[in-house]
Protein backbone atom coordinates (compact mmCIF):
# COMPACT_ATOMS: atom_id res chain seq x y z
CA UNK A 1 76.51 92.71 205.82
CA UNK A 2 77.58 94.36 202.82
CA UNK A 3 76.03 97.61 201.89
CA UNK A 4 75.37 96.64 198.27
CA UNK A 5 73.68 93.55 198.90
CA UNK A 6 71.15 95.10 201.36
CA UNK A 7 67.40 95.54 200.43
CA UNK A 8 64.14 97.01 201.62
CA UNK A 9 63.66 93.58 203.70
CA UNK A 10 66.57 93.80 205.50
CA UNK A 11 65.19 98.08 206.35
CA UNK A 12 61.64 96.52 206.78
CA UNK A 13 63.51 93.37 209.76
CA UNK A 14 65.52 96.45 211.58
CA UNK A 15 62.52 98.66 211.76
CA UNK A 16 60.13 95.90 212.74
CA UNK A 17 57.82 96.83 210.02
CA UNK A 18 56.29 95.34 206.77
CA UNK A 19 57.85 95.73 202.99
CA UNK A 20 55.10 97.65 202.28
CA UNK A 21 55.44 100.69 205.20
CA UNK A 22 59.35 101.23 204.79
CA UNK A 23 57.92 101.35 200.58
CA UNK A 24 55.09 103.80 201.47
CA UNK A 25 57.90 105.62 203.50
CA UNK A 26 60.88 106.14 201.68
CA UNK A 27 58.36 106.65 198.57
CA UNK A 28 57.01 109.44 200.87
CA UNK A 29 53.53 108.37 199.35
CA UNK A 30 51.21 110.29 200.16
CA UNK A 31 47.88 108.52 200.97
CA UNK A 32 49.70 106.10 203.30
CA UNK A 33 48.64 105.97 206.75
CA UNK A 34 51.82 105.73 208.83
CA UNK A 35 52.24 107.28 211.70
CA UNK A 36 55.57 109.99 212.20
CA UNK A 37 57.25 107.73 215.13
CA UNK A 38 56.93 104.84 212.31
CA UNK A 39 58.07 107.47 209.56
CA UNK A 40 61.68 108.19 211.44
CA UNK A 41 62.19 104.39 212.59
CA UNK A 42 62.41 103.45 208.99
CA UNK A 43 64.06 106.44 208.06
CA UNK A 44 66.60 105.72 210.56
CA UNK A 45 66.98 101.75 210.19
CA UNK A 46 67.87 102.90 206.24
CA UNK A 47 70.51 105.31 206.95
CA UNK A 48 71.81 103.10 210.20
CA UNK A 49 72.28 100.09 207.13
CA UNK A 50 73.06 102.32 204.12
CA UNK A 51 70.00 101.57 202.18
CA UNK A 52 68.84 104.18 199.19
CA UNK A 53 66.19 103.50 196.57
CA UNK A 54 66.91 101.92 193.95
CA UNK A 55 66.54 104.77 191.38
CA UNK A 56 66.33 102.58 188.17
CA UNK A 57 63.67 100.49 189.52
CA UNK A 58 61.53 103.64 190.74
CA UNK A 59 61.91 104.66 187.13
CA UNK A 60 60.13 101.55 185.46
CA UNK A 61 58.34 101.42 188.11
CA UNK A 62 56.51 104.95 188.13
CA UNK A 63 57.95 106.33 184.88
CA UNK A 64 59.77 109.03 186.51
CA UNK A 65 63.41 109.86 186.56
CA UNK A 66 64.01 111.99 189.47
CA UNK A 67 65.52 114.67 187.55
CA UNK A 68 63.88 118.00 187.14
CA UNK A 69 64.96 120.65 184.10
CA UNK A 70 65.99 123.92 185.09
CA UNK A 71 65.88 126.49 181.54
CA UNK A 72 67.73 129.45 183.10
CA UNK A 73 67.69 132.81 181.21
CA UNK A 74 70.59 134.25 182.39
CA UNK A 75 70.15 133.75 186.26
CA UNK A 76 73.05 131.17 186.46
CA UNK A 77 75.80 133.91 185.28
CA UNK A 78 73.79 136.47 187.20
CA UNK A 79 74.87 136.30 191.46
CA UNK A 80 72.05 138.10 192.30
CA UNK A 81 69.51 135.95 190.92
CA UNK A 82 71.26 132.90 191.40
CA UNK A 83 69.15 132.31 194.87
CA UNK A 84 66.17 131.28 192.68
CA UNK A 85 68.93 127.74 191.71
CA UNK A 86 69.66 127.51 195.43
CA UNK A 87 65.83 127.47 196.23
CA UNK A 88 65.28 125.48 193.56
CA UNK A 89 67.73 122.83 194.24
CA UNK A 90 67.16 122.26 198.03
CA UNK A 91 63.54 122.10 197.48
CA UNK A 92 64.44 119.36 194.90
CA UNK A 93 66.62 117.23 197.05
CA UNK A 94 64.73 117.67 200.52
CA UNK A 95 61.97 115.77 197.84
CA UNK A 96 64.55 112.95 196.68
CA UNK A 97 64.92 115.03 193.30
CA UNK A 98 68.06 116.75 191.03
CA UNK A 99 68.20 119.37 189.29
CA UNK A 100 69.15 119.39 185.20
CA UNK A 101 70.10 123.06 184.34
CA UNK A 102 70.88 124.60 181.13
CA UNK A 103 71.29 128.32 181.15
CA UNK A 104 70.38 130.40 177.87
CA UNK A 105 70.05 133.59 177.43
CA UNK A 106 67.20 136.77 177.40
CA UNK A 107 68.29 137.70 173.62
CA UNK A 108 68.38 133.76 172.17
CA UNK A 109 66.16 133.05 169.74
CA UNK A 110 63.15 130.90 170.15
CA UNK A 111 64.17 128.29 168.18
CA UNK A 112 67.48 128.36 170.20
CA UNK A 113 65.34 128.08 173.42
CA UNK A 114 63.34 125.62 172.32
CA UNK A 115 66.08 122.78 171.12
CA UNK A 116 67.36 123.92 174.59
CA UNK A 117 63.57 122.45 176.12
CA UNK A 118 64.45 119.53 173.75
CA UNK A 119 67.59 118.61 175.26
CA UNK A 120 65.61 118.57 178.58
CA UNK A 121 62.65 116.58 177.42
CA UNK A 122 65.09 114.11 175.66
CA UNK A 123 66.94 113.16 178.88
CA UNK A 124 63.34 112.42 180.27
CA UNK A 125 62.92 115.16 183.25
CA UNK A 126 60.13 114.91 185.11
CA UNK A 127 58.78 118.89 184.99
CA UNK A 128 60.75 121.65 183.78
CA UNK A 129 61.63 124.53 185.52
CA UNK A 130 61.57 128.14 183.44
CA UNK A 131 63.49 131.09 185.07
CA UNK A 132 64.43 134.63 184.42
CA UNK A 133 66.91 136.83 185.32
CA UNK A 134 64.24 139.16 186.33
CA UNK A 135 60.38 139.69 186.50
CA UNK A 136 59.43 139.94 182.74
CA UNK A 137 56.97 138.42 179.93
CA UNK A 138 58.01 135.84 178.01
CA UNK A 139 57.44 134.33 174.91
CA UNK A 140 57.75 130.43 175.68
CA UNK A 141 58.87 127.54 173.40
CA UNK A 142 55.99 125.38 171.92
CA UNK A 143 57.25 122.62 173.17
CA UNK A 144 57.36 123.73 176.83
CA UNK A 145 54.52 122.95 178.55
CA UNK A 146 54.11 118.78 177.09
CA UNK A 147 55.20 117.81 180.15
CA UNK A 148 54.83 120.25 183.68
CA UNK A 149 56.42 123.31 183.84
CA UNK A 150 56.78 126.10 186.24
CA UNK A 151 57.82 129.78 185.43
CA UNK A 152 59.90 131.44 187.50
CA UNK A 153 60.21 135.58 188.19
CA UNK A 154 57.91 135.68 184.85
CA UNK A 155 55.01 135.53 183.04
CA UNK A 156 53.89 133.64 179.43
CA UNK A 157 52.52 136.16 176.42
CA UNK A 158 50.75 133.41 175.33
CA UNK A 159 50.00 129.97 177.11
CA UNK A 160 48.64 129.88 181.12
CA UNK A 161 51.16 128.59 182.62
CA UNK A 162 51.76 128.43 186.38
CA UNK A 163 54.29 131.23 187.86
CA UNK A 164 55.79 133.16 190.63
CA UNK A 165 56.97 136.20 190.65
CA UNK A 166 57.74 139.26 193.28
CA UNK A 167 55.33 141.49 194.80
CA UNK A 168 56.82 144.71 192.96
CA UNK A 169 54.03 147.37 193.87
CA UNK A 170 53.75 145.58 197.42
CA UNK A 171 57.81 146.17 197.37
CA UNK A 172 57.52 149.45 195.87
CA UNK A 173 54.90 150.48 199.23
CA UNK A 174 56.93 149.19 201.39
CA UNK A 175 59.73 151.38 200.04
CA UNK A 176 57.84 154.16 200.30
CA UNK A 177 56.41 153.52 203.81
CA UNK A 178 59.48 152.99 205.42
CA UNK A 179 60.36 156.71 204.27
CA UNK A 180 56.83 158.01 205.15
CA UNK A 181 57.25 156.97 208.73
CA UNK A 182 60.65 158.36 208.97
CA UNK A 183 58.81 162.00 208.51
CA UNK A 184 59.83 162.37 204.65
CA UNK A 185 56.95 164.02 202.77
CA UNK A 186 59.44 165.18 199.61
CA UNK A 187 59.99 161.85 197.97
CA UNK A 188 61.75 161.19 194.34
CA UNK A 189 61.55 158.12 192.34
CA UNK A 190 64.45 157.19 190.14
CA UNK A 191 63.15 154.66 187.93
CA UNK A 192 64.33 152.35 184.79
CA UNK A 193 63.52 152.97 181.56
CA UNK A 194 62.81 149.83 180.18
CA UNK A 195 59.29 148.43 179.53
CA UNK A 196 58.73 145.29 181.81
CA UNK A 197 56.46 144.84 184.62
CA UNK A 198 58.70 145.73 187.30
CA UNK A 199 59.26 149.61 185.56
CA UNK A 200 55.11 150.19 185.68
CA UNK A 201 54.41 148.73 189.14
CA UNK A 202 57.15 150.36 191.09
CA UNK A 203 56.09 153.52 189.69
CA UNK A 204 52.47 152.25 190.44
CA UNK A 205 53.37 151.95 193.47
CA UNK A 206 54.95 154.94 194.26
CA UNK A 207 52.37 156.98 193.19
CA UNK A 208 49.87 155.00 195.22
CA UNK A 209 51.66 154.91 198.25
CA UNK A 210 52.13 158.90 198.70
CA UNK A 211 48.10 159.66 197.42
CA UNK A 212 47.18 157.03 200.44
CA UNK A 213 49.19 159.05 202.70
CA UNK A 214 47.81 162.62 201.76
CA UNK A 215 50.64 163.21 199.58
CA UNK A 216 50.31 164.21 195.24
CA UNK A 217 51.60 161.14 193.90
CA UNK A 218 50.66 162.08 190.96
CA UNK A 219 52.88 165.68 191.27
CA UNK A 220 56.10 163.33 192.85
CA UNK A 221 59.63 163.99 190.96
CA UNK A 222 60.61 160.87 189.13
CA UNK A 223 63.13 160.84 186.88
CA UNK A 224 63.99 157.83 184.74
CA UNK A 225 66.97 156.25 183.33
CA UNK A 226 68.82 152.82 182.40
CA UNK A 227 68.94 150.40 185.65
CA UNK A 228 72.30 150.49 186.70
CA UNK A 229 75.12 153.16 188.39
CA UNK A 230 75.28 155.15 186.14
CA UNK A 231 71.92 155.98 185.37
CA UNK A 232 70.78 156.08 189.25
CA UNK A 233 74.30 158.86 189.22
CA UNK A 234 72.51 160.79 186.23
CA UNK A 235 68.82 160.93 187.68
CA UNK A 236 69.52 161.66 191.22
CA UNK A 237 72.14 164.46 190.23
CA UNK A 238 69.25 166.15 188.26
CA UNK A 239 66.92 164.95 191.11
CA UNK A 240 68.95 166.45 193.45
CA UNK A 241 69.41 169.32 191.08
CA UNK A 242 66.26 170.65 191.98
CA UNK A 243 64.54 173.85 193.30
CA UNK A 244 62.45 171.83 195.53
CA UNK A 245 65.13 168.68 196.13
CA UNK A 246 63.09 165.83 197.98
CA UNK A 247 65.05 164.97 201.34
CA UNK A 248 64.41 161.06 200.21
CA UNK A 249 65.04 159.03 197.00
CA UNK A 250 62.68 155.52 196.05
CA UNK A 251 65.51 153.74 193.77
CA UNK A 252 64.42 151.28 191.26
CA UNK A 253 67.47 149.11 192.06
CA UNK A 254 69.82 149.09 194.15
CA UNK A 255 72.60 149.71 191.49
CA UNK A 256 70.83 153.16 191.06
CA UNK A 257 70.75 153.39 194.69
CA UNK A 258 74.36 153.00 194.19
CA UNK A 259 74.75 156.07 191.77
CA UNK A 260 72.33 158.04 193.85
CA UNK A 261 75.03 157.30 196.44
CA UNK A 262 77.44 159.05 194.27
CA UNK A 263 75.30 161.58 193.45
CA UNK A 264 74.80 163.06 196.92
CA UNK A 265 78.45 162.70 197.32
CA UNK A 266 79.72 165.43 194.29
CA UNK A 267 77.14 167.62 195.79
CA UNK A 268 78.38 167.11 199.71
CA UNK A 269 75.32 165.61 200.85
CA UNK A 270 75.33 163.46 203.55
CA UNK A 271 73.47 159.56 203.77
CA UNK A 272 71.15 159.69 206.07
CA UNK A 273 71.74 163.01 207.38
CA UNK A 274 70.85 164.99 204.18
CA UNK A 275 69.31 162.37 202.10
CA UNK A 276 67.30 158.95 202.49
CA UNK A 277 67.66 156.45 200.23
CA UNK A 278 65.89 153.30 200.04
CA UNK A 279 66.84 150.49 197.10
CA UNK A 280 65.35 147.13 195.59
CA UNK A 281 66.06 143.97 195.41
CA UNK A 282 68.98 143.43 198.47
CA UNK A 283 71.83 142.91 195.83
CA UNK A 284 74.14 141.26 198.83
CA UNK A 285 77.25 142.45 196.85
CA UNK A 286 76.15 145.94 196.65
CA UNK A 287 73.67 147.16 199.39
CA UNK A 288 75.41 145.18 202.70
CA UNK A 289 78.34 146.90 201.42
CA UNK A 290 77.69 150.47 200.48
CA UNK A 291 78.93 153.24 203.36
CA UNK A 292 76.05 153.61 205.00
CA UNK A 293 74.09 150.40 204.47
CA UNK A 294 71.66 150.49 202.14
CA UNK A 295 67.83 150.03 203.49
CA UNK A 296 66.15 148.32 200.25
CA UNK A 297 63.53 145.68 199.52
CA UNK A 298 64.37 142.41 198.94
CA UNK A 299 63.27 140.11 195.76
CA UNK A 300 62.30 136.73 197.28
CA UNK A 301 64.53 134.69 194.34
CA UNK A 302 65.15 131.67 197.18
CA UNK A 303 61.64 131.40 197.91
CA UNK A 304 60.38 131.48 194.13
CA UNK A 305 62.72 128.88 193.29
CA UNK A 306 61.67 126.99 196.30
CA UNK A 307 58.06 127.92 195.50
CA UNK A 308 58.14 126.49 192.09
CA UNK A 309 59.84 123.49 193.22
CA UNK A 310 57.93 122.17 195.46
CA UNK A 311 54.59 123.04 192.79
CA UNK A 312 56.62 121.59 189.94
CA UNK A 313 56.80 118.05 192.27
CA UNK A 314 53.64 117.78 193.25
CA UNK A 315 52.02 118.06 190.02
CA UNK A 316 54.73 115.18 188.97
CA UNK A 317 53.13 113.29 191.50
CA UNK A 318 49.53 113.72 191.12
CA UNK A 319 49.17 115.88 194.10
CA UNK A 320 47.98 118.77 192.63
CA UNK A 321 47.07 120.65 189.11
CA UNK A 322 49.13 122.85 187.54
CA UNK A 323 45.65 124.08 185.69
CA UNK A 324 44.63 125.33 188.98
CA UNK A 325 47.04 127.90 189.57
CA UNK A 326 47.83 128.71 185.91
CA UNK A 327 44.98 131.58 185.30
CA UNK A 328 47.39 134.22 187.44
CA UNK A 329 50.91 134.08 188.56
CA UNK A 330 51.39 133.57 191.95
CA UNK A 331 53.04 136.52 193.78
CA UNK A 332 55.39 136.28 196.81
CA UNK A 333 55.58 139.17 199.03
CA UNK A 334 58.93 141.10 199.14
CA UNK A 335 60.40 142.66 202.14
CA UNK A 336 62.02 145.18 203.42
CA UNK A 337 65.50 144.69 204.75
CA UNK A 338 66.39 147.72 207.09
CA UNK A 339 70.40 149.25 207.23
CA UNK A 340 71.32 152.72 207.81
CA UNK A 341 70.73 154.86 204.94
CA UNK A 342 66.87 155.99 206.33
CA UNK A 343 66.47 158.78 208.94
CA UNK A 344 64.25 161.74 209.90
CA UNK A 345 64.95 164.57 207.62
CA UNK A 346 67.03 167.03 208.62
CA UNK A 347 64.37 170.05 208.65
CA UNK A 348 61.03 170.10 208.12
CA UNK A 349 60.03 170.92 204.69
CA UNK A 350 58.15 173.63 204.07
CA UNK A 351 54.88 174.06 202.47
């Protein structure tokens, strides 16, 4: 039998069940009452004889296209971030949808963002998708939001929305932790200097994490500067600089982390021996590959482009409301991912 001419009869004959069960099946509806052995005998007769939904049909049908918008600010030039597509798009396919993706930019215009949620809504995508680079408020395009949408590693200034973002003063705790139970009571923060959520509850953070453990988290060294080598070089030298130099380092990123490394270097200090350092965010390019591994906190960007996803497609298909979860951003814990650049410090500090 030819491939092309074969239908959900001939799937419903090889699995020995009705039209309607190999429908409710490969439809994955979701009040049908079909048992799992049933679920993978039709699954398999349809693979076994090459049979796929016919997607045209399922679109006059249930007025959906199968295709899902994905606005990206930034995140598909960006490898770091780029797990948030990857989450997103296996989420989307393990539910029998595709991903649409346009990426824009952080410093386009509104009315450049918005014909870009035109383009979307004019190829008829089911939900939209909203992502940025990283965790920040957003001003959002009118016309987002007419059909469902998800935000993703941000918040809305001004509609509710549903999003996900990271766990940054959970992250930031962890940090912290992790070089409180290695015996490191002199603790320095090198944070970023821009104003966006992730800059306030770090530091939040911090501070918290040190006054739980007996420590003045108010009276901890930070020193502050732009998030990348550079500026983690510049604060940690005048960190490092000091009378009373901590024996550990909290870095806002691990591209700081990364200066910090070079900081300890020009002053002969040794990683972990001398100095702890602990990062955020698990840039794979950066803290795998620093000399000693770099112990950091990872952003979960897979699992809030899964997250969304899988939110995004049930709300499509009147499983859940959007409205529901909209009133606060949902917030997905971020780990710690252990190397070698944590140990006890070298001497007790005094005082």
């Amino acid at each position: 039998m030819s491939t092309k001419n074969i239908g959900i009869k001939d799937v419903a004959q090889a699995a020995g069940v009705s039209v309607t069960t190999v429908s409710h099946v490969l439809n994955d509806v979701a009040y049908a009452r079909v048992s799992p052995e049933t679920k993978e005998k039709v699954r398999a007769a349809a693979e076994q004889l090459g049979y796929g939904p016919n997607r045209l049909a399922q679109a006059l049908r249930t007025q959906r296209t199968g295709m899902l918008g994905l606005l990206s600010e930034d995140i598909a030039t960006t490898p770091h971030a780029g797990r948030i597509i990857l989450g997103a798009d296996e989420a989307a396919r393990r539910r029998g949808y595709n991903l649409m993706i346009i990426n824009t930019s952080a410093s386009a215009s509104l009315d450049s963002r918005t014909a870009d949620v035109q383009a979307l809504l004019e190829r008829r995508v089911d939900g939209i998708l909203y992502a940025t680079m990283y965790h920040r408020n957003v001003e959002l395009p009118a016309n987002l939001g007419s059909i469902p949408s998800v935000l993703v590693d941000s918040v809305s200034t001004g509609k509710n929305i549903t999003a996900v973002v990271p766990d940054e003063e959970g992250g930031a705790r962890t940090a912290v932790t992790a070089l409180l139970d290695a015996g490191h009571t002199r603790i320095g923060f090198l944070n970023n200097t821009d104003d966006v959520p992730a800059t306030r509850l770090r530091l939040q953070g911090f501070r918290a994490t040190l006054a739980a453990a007996g420590l003045d988290g108010g009276a901890a060294p930070v020193e502050a500067e732009a998030s990348e080598v550079q500026g983690g070089y510049e604060a940690a030298l005048r960190m490092l600089n000091r009378a009373d130099r901590p024996t550990a380092l909290f870095c806002y990123n691990d591209r700081m982390a990364m200066g910090a490394y070079r900081a300890a270097a020009v002053l002969g200090l040794s990683i972990p021996d001398d100095l702890s350092i602990v990062g955020f965010d698990d840039q794979q390019l950066i803290a795998a590959n620093l000399h000693p591994g770099l112990t950091t906190v990872a952003l979960p960007h897979y699992e809030m482009g899964a997250w969304a996803t899988e939110q995004l497609i049930d709300a499509i298909e009147g499983k859940t409301d959007l409205a529901q979860t909209a009133a606060k951003p949902t917030i997905l814990e971020c780990p710690l991912v252990s190397r070698n650049s944590v140990a006890e410090p070298a001497e007790t500090p005094a005082g």
